[in-house]
Protein backbone atom coordinates (compact mmCIF):
# COMPACT_ATOMS: atom_id res chain seq x y z
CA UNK A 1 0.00 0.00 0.00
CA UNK A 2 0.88 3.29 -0.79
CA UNK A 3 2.65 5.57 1.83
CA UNK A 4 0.20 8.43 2.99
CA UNK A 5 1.81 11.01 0.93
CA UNK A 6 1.78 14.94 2.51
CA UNK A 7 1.29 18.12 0.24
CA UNK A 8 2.84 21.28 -0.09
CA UNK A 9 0.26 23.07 0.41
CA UNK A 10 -1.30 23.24 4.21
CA UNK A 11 -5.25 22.11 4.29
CA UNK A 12 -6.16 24.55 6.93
CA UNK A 13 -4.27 27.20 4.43
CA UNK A 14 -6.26 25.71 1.23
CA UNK A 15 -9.53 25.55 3.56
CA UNK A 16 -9.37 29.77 4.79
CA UNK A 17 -8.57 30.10 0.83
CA UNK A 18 -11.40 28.49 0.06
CA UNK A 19 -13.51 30.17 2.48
CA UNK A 20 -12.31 33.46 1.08
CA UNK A 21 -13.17 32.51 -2.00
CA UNK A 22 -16.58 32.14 -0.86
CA UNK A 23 -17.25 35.12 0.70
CA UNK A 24 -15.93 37.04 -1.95
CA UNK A 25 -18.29 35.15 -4.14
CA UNK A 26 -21.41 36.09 -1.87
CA UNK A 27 -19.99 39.68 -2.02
CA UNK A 28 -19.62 40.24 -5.43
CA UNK A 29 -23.03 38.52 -6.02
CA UNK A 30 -25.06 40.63 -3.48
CA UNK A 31 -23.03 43.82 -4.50
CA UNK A 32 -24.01 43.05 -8.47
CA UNK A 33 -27.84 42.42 -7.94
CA UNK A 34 -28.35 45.23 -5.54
CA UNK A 35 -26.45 47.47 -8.37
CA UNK A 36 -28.44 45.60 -10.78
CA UNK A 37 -31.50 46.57 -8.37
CA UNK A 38 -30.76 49.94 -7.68
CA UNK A 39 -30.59 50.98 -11.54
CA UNK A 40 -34.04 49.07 -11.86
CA UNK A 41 -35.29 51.14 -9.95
CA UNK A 42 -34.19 54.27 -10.39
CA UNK A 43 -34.90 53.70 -14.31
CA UNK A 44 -39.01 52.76 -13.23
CA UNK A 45 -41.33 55.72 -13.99
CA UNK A 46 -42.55 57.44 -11.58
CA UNK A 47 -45.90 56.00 -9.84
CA UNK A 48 -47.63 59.60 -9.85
CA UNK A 49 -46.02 60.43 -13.75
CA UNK A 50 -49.61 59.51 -15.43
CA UNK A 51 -51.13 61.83 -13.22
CA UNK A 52 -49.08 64.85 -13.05
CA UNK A 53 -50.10 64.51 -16.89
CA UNK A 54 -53.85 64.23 -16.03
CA UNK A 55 -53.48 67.55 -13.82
CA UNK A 56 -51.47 69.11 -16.71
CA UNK A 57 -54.34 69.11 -19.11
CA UNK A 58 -56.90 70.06 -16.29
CA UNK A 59 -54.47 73.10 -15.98
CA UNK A 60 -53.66 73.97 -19.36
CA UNK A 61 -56.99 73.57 -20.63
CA UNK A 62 -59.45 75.30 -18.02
CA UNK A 63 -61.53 75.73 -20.87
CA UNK A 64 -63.07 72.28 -20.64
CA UNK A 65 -66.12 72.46 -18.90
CA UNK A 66 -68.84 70.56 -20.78
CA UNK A 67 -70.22 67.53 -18.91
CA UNK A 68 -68.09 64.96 -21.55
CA UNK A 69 -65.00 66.36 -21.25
CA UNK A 70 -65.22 66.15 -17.36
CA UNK A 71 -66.20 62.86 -17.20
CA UNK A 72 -63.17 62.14 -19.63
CA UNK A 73 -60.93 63.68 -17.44
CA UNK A 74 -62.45 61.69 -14.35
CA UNK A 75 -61.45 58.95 -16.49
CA UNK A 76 -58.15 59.50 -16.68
CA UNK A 77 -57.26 60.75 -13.35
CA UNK A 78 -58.80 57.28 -12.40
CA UNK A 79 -56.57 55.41 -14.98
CA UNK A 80 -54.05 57.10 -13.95
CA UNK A 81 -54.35 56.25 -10.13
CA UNK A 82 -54.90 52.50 -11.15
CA UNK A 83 -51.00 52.86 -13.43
CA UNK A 84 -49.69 54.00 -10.48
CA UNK A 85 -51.05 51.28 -8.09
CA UNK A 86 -50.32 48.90 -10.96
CA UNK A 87 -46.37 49.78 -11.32
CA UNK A 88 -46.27 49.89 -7.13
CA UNK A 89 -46.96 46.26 -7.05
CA UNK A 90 -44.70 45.72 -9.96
CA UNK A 91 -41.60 47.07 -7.55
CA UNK A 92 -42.24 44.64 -4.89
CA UNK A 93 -42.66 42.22 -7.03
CA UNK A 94 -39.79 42.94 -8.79
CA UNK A 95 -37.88 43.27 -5.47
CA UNK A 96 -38.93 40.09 -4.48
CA UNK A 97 -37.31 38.38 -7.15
CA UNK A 98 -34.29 40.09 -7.16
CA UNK A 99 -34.30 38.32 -3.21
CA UNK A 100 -35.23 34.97 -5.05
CA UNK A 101 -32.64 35.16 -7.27
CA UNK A 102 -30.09 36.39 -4.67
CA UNK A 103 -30.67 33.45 -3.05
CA UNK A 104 -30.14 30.95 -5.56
CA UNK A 105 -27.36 32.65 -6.99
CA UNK A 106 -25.61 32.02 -3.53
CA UNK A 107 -26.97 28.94 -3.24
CA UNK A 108 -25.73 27.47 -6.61
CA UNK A 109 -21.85 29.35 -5.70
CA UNK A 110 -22.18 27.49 -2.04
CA UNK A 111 -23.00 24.07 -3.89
CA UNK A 112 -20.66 24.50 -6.70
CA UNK A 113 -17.38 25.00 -4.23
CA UNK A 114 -18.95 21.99 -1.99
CA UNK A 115 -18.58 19.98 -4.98
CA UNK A 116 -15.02 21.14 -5.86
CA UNK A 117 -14.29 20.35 -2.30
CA UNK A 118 -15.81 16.27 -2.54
CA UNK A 119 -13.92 16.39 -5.68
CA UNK A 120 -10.64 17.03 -4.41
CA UNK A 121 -11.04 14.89 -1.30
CA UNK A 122 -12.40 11.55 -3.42
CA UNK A 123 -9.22 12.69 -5.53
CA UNK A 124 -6.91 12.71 -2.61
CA UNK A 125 -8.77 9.51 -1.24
CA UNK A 126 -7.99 7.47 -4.73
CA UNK A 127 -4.00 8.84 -5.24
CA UNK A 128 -3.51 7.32 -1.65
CA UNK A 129 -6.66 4.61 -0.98
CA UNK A 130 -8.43 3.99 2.15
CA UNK A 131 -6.69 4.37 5.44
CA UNK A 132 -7.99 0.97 6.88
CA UNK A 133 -6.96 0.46 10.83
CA UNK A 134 -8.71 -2.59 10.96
CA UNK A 135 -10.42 -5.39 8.98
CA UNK A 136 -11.76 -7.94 10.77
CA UNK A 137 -12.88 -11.28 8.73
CA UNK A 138 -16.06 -12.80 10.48
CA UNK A 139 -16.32 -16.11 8.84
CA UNK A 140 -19.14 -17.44 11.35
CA UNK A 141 -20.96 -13.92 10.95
CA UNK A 142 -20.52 -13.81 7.50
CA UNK A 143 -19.45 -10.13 7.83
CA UNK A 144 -16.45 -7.79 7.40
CA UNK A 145 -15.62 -5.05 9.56
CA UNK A 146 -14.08 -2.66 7.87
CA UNK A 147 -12.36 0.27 10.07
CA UNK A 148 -16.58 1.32 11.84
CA UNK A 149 -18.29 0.09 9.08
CA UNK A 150 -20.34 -3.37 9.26
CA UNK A 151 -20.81 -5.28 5.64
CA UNK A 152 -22.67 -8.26 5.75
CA UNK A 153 -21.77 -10.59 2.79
CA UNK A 154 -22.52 -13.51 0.82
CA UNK A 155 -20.72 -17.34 2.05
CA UNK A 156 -19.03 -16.78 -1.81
CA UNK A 157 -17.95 -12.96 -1.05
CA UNK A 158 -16.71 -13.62 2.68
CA UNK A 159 -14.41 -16.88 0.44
CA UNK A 160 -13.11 -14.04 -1.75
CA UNK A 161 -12.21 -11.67 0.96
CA UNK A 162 -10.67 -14.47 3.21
CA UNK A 163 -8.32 -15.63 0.10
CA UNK A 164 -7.07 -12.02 -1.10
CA UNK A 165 -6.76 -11.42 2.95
CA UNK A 166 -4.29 -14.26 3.13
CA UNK A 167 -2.05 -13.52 0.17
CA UNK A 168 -2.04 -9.60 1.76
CA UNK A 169 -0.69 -11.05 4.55
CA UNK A 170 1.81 -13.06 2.51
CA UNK A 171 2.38 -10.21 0.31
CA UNK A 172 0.81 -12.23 -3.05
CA UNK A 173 -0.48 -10.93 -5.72
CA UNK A 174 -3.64 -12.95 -7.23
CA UNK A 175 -4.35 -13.50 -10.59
CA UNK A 176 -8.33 -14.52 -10.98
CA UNK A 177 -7.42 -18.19 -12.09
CA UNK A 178 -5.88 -18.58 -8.41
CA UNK A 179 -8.27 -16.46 -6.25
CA UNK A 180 -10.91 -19.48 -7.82
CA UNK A 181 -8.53 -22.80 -7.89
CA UNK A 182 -7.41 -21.93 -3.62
CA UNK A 183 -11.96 -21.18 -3.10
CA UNK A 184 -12.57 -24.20 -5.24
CA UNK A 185 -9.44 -26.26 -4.18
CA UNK A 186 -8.39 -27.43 -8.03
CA UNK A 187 -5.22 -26.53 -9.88
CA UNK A 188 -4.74 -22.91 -11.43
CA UNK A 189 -4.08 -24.23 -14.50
CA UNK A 190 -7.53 -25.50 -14.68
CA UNK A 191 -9.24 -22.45 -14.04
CA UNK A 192 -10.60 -19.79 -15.74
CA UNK A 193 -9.27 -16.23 -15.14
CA UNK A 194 -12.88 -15.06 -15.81
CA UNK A 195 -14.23 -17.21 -13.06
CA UNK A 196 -12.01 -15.34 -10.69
CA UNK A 197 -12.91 -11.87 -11.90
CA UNK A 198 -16.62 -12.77 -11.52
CA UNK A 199 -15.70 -13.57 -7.70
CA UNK A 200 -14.30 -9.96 -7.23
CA UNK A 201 -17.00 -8.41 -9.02
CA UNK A 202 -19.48 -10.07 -6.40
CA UNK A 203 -17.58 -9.07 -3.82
CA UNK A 204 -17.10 -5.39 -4.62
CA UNK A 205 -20.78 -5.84 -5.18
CA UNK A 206 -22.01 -7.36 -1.69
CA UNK A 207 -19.93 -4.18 -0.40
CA UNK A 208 -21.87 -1.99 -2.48
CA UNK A 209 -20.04 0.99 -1.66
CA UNK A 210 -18.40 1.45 -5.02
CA UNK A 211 -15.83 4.16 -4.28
CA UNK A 212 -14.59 1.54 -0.65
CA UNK A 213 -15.11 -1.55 -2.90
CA UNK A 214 -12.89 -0.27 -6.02
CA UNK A 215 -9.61 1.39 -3.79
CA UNK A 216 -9.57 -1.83 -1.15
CA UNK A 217 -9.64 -4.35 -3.81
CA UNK A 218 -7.17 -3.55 -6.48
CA UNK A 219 -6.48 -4.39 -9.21
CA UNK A 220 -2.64 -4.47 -10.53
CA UNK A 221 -2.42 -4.91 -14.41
CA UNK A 222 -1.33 -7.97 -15.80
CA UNK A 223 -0.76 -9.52 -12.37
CA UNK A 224 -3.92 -10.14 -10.74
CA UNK A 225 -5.58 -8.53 -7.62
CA UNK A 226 -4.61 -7.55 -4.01
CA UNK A 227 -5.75 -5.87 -1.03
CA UNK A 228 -4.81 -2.16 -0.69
CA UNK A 229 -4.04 -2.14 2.87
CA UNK A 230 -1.35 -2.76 5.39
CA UNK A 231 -1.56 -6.86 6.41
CA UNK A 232 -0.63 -5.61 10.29
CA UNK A 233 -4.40 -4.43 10.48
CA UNK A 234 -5.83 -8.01 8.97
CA UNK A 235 -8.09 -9.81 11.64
CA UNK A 236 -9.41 -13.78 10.74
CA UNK A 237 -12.09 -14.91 13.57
């Protein structure tokens, strides 16, 4: 197994990094909409603009007394009130989804570096595998204890495990023909390599988590397959 390798760089350094990332993120986000918001609104017309108009032409044209043109002017000064109740419920509304939309924005930045984050942590995880400090082999139980976590497994899958566990601890290397002729108990030679991959594929799949089931059973090219973990920390009860 490889030796846990160190980086340059300092992970509480690259964590307040990231952090500050963030925050700048959610600053230049908030500061953009509420520039974005603040030009809205200024740009809006005024609420009262259709009725300054209406009071205009009452002004300028005093002239206009017959009961029609009254009752057109009514009119107006009415449409004009309804425009300006109209384009205040526009603002809120448009306020409200310049909140909506501050909030996903931040949102989608806070998921996006979360994911960058898993990313770089599965990526660390697979350059050095899985820190195991203990695997206990449960024949009886037909289970595996790996490190805290309980897997329950198949008679077939706990024979798998129990083989590569053996040549860890002998420091073998198993091609698939040999992982089946030491479960089956006939020669190598008159096995299939197939047969033995099938048997590691069953038992990456009884421990169904696919990232802890591909980086503690390896698989070395043209050689065969192993256990990715220090034999010191192998258990058999």
């Amino acid at each position: 197994m490889p030796e846990p390798t160190s980086s340059a760089t300092d992970p509480a350094e690259t964590l307040r990094a990231g952090n500050r990332v963030v925050a700048f993120g959610i600053i230049a986000i908030v500061a953009i909409l509420l520039v974005a918001a603040v030009l809205l609104f200024i740009n809006l017309p005024d609420a009262n603009a259709f009725n300054m108009r209406v009071e205009r032409i009452f002004v300028q044209n005093g002239d206009l007394n017959t009961q029609g043109e009254v009752k057109l002017l009514e009119i107006l000064a009415q449409s004009g009130t309804a425009f300006g109740d109209v384009l205040a419920s526009y603002r809120i509304v448009i306020f409200v989804l310049l909140i909506f939309s501050t909030a996903l924005l931040l949102a989608a930045l806070v998921f996006l570096v979360t994911i960058i984050t898993l990313n770089r942590r599965i990526s660390a995880i697979q350059r050095t595998g899985i820190q195991v400090s203990s695997l206990i082999i449960s024949r009886g139980d037909r289970a595996v204890y790996l490190n805290n976590m309980e897997f329950k497994l198949t008679e077939a899958a706990i024979e798998t495990l129990a083989v590569l566990a053996e040549a860890r601890m002998d420091d073998d290397v198993l091609s698939g023909a040999e992982i089946e002729a030491v479960i089956s108990g006939r020669s190598a030679a008159d096995c299939e390599e197939a047969a033995g991959a099938t048997r590691i594929k069953r038992l990456r799949d009884a421990l169904g988590n696919q990232m802890v089931s591909e980086l503690l059973v390896k698989n070395i090219a043209r050689r065969g397959y192993m256990l990715a973990i220090e034999k010191d920390v192998i258990r058999m009860v």
